[in-house]
C-alpha atoms as a PDB file:
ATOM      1  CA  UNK A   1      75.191  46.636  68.617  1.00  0.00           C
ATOM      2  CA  UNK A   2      78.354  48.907  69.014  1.00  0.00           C
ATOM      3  CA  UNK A   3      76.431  52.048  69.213  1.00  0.00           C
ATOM      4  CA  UNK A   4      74.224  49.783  72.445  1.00  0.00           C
ATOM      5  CA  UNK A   5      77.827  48.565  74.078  1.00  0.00           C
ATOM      6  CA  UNK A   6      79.063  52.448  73.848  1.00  0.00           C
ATOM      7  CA  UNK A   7      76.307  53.535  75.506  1.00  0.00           C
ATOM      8  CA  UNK A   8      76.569  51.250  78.147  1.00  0.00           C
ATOM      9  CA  UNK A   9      80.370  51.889  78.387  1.00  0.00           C
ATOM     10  CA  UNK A  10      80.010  55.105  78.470  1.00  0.00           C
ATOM     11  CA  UNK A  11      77.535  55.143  82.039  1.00  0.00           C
ATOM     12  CA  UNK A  12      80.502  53.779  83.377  1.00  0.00           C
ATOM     13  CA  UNK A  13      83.020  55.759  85.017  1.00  0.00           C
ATOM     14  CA  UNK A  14      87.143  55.709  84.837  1.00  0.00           C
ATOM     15  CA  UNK A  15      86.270  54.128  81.430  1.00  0.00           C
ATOM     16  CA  UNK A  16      87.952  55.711  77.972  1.00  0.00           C
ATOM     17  CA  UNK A  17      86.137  54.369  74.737  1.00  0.00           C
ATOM     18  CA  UNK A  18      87.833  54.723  71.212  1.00  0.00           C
ATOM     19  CA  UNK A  19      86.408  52.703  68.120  1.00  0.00           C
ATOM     20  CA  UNK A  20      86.332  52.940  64.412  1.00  0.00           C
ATOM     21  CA  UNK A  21      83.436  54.142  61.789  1.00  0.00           C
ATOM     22  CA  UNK A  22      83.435  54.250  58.487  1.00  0.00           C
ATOM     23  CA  UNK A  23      83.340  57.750  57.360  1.00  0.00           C
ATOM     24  CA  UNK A  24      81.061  58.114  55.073  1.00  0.00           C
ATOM     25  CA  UNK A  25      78.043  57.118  57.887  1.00  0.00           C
ATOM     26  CA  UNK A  26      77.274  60.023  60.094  1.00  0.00           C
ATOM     27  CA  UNK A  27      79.276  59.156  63.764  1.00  0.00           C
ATOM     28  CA  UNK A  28      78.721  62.377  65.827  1.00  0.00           C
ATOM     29  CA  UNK A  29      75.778  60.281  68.080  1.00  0.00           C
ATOM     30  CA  UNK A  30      78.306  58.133  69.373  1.00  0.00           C
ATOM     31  CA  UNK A  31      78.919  60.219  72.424  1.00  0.00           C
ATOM     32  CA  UNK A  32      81.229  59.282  75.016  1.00  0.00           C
ATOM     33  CA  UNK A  33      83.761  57.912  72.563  1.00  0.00           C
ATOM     34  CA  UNK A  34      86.752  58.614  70.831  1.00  0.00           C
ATOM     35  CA  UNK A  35      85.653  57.850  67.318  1.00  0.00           C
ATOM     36  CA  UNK A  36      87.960  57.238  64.547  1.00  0.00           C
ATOM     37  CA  UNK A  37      86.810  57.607  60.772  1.00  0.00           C
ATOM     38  CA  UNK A  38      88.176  55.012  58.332  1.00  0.00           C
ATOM     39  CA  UNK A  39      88.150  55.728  54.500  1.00  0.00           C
ATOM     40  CA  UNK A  40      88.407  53.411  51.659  1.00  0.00           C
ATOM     41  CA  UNK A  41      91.821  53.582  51.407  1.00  0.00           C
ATOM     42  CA  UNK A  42      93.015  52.762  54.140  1.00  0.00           C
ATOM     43  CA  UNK A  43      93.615  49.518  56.013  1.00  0.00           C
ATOM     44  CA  UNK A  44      91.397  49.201  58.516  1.00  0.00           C
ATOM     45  CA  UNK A  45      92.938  46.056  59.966  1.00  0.00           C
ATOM     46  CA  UNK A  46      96.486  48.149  60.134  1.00  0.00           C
ATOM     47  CA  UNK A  47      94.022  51.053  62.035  1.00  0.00           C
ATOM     48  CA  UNK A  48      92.695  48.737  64.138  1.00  0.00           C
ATOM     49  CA  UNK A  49      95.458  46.995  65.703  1.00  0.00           C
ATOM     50  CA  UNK A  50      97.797  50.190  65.925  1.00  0.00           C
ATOM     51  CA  UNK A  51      94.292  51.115  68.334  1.00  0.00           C
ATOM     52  CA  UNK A  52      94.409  47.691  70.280  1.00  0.00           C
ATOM     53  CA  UNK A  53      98.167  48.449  71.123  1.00  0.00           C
ATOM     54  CA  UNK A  54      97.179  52.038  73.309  1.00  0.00           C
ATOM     55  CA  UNK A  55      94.185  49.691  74.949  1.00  0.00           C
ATOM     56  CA  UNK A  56      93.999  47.921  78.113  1.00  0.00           C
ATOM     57  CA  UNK A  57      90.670  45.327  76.946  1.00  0.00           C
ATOM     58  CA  UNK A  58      89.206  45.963  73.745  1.00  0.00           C
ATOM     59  CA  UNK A  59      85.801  43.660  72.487  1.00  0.00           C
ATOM     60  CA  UNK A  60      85.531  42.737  68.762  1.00  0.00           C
ATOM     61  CA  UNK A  61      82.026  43.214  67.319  1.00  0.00           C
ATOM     62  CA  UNK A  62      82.467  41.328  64.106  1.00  0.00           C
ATOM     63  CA  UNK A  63      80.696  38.726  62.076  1.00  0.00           C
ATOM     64  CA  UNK A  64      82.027  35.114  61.332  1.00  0.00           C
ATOM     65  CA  UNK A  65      81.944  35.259  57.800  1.00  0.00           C
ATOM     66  CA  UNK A  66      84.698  34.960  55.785  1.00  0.00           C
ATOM     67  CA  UNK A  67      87.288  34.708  59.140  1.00  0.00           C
ATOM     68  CA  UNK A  68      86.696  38.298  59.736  1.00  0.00           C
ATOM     69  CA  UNK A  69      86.099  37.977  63.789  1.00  0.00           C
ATOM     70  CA  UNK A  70      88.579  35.129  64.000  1.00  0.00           C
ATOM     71  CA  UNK A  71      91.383  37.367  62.265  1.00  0.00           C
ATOM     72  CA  UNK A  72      90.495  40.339  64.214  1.00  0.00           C
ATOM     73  CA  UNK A  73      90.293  38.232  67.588  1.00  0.00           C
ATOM     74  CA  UNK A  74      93.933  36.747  67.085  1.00  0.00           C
ATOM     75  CA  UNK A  75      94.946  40.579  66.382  1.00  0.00           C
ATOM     76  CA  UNK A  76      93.793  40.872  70.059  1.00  0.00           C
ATOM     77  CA  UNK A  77      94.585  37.950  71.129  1.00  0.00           C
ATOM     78  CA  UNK A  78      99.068  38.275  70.145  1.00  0.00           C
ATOM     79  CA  UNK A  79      98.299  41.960  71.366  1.00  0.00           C
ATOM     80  CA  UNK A  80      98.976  40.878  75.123  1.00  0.00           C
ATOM     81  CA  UNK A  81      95.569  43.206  75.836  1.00  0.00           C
ATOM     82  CA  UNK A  82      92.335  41.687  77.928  1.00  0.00           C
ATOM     83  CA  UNK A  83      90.314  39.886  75.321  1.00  0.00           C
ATOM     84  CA  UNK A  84      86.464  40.582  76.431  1.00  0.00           C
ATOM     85  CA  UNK A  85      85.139  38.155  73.718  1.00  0.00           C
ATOM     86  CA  UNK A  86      85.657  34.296  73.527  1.00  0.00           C
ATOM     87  CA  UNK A  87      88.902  32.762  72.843  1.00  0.00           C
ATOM     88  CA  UNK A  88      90.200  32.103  69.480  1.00  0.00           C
ATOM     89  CA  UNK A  89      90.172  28.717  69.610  1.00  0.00           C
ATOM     90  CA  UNK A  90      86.120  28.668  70.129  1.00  0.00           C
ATOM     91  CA  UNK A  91      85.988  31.668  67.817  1.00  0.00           C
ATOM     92  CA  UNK A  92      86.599  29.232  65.199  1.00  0.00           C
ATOM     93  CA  UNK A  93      84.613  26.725  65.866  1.00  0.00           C
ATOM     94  CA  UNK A  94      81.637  28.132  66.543  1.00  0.00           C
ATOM     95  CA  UNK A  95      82.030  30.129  63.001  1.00  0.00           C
ATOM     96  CA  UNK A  96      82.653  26.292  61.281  1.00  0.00           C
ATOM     97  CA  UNK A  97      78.301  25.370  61.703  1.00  0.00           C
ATOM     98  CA  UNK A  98      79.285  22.057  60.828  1.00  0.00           C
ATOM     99  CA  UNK A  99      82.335  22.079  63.370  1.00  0.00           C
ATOM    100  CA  UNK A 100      79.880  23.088  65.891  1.00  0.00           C
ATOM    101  CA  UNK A 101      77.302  20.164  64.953  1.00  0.00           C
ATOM    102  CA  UNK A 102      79.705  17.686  65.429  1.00  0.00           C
ATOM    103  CA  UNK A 103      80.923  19.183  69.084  1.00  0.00           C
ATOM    104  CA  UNK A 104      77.445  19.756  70.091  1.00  0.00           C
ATOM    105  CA  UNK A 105      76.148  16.051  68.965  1.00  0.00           C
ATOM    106  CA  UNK A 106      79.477  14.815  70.600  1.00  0.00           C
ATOM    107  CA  UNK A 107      78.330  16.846  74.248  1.00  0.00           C
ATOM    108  CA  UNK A 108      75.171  15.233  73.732  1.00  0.00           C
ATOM    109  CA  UNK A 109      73.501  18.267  73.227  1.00  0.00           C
ATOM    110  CA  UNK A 110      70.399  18.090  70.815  1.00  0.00           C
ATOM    111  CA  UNK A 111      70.900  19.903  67.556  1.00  0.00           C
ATOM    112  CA  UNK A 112      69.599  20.304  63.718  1.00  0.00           C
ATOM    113  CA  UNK A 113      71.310  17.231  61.781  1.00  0.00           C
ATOM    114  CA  UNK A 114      73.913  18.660  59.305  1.00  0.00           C
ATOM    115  CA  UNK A 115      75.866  17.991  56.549  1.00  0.00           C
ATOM    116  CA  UNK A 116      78.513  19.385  53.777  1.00  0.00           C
ATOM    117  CA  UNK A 117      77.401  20.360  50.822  1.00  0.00           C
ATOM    118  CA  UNK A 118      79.400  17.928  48.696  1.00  0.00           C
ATOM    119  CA  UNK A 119      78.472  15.148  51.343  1.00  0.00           C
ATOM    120  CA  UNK A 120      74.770  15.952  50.822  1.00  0.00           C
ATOM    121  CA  UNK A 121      75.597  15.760  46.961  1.00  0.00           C
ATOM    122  CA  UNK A 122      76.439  12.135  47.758  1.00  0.00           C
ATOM    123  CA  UNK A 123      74.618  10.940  50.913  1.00  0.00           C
ATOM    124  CA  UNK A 124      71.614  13.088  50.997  1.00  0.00           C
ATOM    125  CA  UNK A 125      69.215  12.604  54.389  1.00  0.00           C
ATOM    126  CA  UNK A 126      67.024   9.851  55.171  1.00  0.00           C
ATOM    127  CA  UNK A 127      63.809  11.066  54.316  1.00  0.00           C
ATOM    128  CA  UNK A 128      61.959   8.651  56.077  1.00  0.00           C
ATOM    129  CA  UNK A 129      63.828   9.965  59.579  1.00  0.00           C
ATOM    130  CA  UNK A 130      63.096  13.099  58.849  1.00  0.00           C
ATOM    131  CA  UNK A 131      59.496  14.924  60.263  1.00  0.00           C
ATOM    132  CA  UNK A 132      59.798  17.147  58.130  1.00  0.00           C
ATOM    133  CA  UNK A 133      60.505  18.029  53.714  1.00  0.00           C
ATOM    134  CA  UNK A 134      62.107  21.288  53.644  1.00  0.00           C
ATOM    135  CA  UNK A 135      65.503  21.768  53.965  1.00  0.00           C
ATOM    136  CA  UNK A 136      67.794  24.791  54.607  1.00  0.00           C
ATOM    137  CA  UNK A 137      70.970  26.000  52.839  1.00  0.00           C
ATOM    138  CA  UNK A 138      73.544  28.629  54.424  1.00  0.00           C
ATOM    139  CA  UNK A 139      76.741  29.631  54.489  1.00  0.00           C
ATOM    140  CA  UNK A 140      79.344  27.450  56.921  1.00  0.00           C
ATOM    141  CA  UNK A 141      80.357  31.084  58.686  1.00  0.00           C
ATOM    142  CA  UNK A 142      77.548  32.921  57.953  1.00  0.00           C
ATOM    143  CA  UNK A 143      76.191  35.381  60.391  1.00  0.00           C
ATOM    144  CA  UNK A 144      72.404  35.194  61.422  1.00  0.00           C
ATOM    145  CA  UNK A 145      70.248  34.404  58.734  1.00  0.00           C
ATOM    146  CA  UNK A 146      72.776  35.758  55.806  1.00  0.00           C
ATOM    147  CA  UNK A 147      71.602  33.703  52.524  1.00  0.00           C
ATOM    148  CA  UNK A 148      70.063  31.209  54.506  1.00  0.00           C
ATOM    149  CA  UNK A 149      67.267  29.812  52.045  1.00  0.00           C
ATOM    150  CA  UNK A 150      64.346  27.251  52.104  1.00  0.00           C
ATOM    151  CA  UNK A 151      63.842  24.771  49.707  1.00  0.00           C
ATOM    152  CA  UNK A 152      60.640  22.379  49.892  1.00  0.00           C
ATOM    153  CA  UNK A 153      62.860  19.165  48.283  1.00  0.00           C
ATOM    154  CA  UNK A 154      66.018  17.838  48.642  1.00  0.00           C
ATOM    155  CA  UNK A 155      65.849  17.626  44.997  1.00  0.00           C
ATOM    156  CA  UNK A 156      65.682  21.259  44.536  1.00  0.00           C
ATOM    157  CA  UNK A 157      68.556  21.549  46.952  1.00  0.00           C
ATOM    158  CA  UNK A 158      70.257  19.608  45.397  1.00  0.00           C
ATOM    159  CA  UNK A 159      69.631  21.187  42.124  1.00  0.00           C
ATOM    160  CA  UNK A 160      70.756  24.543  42.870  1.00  0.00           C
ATOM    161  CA  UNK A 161      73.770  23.211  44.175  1.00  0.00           C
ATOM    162  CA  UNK A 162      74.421  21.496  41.122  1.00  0.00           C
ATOM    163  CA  UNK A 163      74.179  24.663  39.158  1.00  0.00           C
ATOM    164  CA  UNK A 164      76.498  26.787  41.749  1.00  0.00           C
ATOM    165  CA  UNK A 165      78.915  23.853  42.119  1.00  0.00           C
ATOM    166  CA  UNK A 166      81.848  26.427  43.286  1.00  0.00           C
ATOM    167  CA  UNK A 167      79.910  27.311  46.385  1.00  0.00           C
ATOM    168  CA  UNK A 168      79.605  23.863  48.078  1.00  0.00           C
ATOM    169  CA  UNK A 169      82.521  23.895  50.045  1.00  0.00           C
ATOM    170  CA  UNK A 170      80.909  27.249  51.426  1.00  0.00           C
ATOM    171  CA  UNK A 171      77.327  25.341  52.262  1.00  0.00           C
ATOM    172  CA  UNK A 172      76.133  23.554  54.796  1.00  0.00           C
ATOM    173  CA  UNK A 173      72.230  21.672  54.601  1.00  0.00           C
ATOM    174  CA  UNK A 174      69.958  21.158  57.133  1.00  0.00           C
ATOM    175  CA  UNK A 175      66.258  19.403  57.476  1.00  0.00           C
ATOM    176  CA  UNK A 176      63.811  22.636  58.364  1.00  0.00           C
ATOM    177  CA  UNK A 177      63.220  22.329  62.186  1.00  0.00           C
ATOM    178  CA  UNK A 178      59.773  23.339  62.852  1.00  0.00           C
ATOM    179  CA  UNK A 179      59.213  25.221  66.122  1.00  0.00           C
ATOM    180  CA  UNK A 180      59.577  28.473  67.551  1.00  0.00           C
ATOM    181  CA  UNK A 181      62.830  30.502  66.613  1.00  0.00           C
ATOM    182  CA  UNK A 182      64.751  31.663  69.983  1.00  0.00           C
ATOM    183  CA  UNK A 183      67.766  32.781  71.463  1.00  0.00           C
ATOM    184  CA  UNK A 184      69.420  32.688  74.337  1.00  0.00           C
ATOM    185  CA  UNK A 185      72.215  35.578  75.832  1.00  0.00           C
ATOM    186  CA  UNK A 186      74.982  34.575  78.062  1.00  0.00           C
ATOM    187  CA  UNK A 187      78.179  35.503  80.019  1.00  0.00           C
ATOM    188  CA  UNK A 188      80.269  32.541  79.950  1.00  0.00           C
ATOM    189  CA  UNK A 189      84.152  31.142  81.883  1.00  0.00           C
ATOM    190  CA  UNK A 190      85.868  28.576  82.056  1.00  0.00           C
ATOM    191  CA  UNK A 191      83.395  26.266  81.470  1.00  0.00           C
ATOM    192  CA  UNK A 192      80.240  28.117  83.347  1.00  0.00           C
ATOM    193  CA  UNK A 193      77.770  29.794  81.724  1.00  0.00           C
ATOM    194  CA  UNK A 194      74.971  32.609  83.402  1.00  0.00           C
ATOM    195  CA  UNK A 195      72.493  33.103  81.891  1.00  0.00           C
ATOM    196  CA  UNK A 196      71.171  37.220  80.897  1.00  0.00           C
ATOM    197  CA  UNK A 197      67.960  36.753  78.836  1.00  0.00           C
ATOM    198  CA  UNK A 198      65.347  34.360  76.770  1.00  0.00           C
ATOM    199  CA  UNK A 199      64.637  35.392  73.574  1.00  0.00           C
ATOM    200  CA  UNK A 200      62.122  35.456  71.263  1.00  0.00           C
ATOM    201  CA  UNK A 201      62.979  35.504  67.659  1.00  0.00           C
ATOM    202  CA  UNK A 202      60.920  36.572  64.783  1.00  0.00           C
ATOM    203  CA  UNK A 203      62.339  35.485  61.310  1.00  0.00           C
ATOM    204  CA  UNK A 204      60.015  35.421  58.133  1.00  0.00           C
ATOM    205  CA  UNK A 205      60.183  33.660  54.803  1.00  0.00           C
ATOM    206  CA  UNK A 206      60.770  36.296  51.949  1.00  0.00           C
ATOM    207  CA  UNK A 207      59.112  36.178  48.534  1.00  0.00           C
ATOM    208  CA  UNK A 208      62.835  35.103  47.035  1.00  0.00           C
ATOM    209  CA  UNK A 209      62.540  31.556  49.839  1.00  0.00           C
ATOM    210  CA  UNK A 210      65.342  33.518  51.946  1.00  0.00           C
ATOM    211  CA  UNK A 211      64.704  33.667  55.927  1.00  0.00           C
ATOM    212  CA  UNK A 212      65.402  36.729  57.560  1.00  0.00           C
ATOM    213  CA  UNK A 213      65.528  38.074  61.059  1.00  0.00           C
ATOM    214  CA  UNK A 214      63.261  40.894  61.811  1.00  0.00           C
ATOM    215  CA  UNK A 215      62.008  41.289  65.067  1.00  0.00           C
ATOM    216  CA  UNK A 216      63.597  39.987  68.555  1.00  0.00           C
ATOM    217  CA  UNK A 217      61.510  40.211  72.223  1.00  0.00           C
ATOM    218  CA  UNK A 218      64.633  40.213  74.630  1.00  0.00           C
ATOM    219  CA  UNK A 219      63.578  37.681  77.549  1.00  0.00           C
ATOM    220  CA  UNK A 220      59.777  37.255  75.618  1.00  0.00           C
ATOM    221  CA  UNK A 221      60.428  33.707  76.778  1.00  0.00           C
ATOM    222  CA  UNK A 222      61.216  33.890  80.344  1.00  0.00           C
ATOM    223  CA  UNK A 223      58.433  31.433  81.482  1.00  0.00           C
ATOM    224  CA  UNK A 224      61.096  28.556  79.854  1.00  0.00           C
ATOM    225  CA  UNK A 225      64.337  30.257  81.694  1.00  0.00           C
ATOM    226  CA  UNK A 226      64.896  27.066  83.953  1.00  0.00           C
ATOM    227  CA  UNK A 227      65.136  25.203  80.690  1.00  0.00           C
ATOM    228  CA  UNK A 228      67.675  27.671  78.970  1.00  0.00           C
ATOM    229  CA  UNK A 229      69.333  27.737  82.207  1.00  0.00           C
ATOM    230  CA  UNK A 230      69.997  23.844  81.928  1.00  0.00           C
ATOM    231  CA  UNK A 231      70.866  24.239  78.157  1.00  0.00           C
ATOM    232  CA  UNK A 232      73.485  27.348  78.658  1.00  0.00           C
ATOM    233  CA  UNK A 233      74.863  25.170  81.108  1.00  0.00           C
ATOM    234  CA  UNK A 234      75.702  22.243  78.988  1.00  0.00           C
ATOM    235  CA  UNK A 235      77.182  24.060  75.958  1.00  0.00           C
ATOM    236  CA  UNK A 236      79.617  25.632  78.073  1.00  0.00           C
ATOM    237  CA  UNK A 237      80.931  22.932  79.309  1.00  0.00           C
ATOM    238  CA  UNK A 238      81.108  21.335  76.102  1.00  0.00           C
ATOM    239  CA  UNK A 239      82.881  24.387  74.965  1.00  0.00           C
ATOM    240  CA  UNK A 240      85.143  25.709  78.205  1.00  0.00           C
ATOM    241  CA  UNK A 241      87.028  28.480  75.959  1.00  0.00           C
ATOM    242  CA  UNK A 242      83.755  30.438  75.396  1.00  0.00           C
ATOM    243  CA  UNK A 243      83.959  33.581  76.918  1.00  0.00           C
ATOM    244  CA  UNK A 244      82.566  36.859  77.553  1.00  0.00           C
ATOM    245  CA  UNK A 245      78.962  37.410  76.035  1.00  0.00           C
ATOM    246  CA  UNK A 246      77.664  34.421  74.017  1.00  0.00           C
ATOM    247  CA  UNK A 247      74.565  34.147  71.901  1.00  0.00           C
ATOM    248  CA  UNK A 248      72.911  30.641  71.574  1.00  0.00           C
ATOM    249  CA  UNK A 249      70.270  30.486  68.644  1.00  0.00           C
ATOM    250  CA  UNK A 250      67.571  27.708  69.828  1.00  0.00           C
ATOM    251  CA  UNK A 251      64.195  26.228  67.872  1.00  0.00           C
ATOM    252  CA  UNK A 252      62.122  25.389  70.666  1.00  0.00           C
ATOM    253  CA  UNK A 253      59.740  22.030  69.477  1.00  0.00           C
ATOM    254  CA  UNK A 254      57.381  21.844  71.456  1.00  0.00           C
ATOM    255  CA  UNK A 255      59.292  20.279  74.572  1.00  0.00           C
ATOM    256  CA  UNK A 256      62.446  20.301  73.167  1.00  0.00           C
ATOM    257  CA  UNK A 257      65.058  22.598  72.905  1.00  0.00           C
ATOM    258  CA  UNK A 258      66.927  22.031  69.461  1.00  0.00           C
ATOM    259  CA  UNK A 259      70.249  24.245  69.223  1.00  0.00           C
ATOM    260  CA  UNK A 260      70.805  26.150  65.845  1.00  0.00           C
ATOM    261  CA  UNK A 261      74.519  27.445  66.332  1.00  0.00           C
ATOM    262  CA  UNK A 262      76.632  29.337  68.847  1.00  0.00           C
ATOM    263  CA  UNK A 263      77.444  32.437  68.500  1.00  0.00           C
ATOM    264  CA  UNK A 264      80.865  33.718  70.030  1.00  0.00           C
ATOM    265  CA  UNK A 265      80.277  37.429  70.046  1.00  0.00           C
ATOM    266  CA  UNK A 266      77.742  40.477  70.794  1.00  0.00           C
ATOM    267  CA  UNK A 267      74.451  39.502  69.228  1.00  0.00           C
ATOM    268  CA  UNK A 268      71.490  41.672  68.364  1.00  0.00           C
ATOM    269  CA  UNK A 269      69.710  41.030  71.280  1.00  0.00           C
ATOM    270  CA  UNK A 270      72.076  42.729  72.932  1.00  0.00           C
ATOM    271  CA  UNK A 271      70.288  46.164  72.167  1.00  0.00           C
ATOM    272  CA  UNK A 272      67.497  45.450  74.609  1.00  0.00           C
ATOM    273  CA  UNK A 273      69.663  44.159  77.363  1.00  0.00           C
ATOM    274  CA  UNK A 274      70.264  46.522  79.274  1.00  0.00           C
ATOM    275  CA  UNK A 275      66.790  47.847  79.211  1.00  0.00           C
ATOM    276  CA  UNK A 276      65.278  44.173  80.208  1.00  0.00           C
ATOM    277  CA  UNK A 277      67.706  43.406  82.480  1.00  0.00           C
ATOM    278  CA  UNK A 278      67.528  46.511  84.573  1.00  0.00           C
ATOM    279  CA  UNK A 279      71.539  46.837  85.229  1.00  0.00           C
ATOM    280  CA  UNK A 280      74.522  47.415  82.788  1.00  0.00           C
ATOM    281  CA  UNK A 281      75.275  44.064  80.848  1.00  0.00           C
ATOM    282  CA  UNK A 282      78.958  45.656  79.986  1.00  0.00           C
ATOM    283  CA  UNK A 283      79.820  46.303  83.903  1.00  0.00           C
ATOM    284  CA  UNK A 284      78.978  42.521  84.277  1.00  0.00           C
ATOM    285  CA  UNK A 285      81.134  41.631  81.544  1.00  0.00           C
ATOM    286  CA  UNK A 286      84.081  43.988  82.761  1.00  0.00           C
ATOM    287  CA  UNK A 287      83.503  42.516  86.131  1.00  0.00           C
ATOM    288  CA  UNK A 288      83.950  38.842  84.456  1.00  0.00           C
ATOM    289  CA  UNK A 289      86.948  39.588  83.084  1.00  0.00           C
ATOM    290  CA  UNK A 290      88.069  41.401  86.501  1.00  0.00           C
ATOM    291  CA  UNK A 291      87.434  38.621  88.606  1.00  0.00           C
ATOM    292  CA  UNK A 292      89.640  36.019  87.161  1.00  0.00           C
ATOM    293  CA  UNK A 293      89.799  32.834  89.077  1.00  0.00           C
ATOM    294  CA  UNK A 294      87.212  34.361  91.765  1.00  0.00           C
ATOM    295  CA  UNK A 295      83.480  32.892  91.861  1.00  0.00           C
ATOM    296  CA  UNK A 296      81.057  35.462  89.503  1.00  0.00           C
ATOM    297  CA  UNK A 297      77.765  36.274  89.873  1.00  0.00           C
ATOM    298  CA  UNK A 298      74.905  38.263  88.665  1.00  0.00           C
ATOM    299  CA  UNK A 299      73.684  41.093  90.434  1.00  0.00           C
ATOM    300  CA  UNK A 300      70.583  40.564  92.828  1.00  0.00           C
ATOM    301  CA  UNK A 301      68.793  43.093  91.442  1.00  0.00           C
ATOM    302  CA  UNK A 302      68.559  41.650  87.805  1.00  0.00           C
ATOM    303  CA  UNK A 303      65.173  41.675  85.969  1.00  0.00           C
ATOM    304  CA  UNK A 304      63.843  39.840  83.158  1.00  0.00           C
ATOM    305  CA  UNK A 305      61.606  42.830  81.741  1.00  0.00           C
ATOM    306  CA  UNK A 306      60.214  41.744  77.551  1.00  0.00           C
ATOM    307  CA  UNK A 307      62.002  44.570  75.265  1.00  0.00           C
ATOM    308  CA  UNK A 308      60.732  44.563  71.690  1.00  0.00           C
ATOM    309  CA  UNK A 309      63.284  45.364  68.647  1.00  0.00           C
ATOM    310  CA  UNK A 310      61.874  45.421  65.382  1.00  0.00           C
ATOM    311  CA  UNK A 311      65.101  45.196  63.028  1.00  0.00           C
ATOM    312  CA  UNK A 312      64.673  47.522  59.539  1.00  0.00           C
ATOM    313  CA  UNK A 313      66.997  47.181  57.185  1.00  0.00           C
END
């Protein structure tokens, strides 16, 4: 993702770029920028706002987990330096999945029923509401599919949260939505959202019952774009302080669209963008941030071309 947004940063000119690598990973590819090595003792949160301060907009690429792109977005955000990401405030709750249930079933907006770990412990769901008799455990800030597992009972759910009783508070539970896993990339202001791409997600069940993301089509699902278009819509104005580029995860049952979470930063779809969409998804986000209070727009030229990214890790 940061080696895709340097590229694209990089194409454009009157532009400096300067970002951080650890050093021990080779860095010389990442043309265009200044690059920065980081070893293991130093403080790379120390590094990385003494490089916010000589910066006129800087863009976090960061996961959720554990605070990390809430800390480093407030480090931006007391900086007094454009912040190209989304506000703080929906930073955090779009990292809080159960925060963002209960703002997404307050907007109306269809989405997987959720609950605490320790309120599971004690409530558990309604089987007989429920179409289906798996259930899924993650982390509350977790980041894509990190130690998101299956379980085929809420008896076995509740089991292994019985026997890892200090991680509840850290867990959220979910009935398995059935459907096809999707995605949905966004610029989004005060409120408005524009949609950039439908995607196609393709996330397998591993031997250990874990689900991982391994393979996105960026805008594979452009037939149903009218649809996201309606969705993207609604969760931004449910959540105005959303900003910048915002990924939407989406289970599409047959002819509904069921929202996973919100994600309030660069997503991995974001590596094919600029090749489906035919145009530079970082001048459109410079230009967001440029025009302020003025009416934005995409460029006429935009296409919706299906890029493949197989994801090996």
């Amino acid at each position: 993702m940061r080696d895709a947004l340097i590229a694209d940063l990089s194409s454009l000119d009157n532009i400096e770029i300067v970002t951080t690598v650890d050093e021990r990973l080779y860095a010389n590819h990442l043309a265009g920028a200044s690059t920065l090595a980081i070893d293991a003792s130093a403080d790379p949160f120390e590094i990385w706002q003494g490089l916010i301060k000589t910066c006129d907009a800087a863009l976090i690429v960061a996961p959720e987990s554990d605070g990390i792109l809430s800390k480093l977005t407030h480090m931006v955000e007391v900086s007094g330096v454009v912040n190209l990401g989304c506000a703080q405030c929906s930073v955090d709750i779009a990292s809080n999945k159960y925060d963002t249930f209960i703002d997404l079933k307050s907007a109306g907006i269809m989405t997987i029923p959720t609950m605490m770990a320790d309120m599971f412990l004690t409530l558990g769901f309604n089987e007989a509401s429920s179409r289906q008799d798996s259930y899924v455990l993650k982390p509350i800030d977790g980041a894509g599919c990190e130690q998101t597992m299956l379980f085929k009972s809420q008896a076995s759910v509740h089991d292994w949260l019985s026997q890892n009783h200090r991680q509840n508070k850290r867990y959220i539970v979910q009935p398995f939505q059935a459907g096809t896993p999707a995605s949905m990339s966004m610029l989004c202001r005060d409120g408005q959202a524009l949609l950039l791409s439908c995607n196609q997600q393709h996330i397998v069940i591993t031997e250990s019952q874990h689900l991982k993301l391994v393979g996105v089509i960026v805008n594979g699902l452009s037939d149903q774009r009218a649809n996201f278009e309606r969705l993207s819509d609604q969760i931004a104005l449910a959540m105005p302080t959303l900003n910048g580029y915002v990924g939407v995860d989406v289970i599409l049952d047959e002819n509904e669209f069921v929202v996973v979470e919100i994600n309030p930063r660069i997503t991995t779809s974001y590596i094919g963008l600029s090749e489906s969409l035919g145009c530079n998804p970082m001048r459109m986000m410079l230009d967001l941030a440029d025009a302020k209070g003025s009416a934005f727009t995409l460029p006429n030229n935009m296409s919706h071309k299906s890029v493949s990214l197989s994801l090996n890790e």
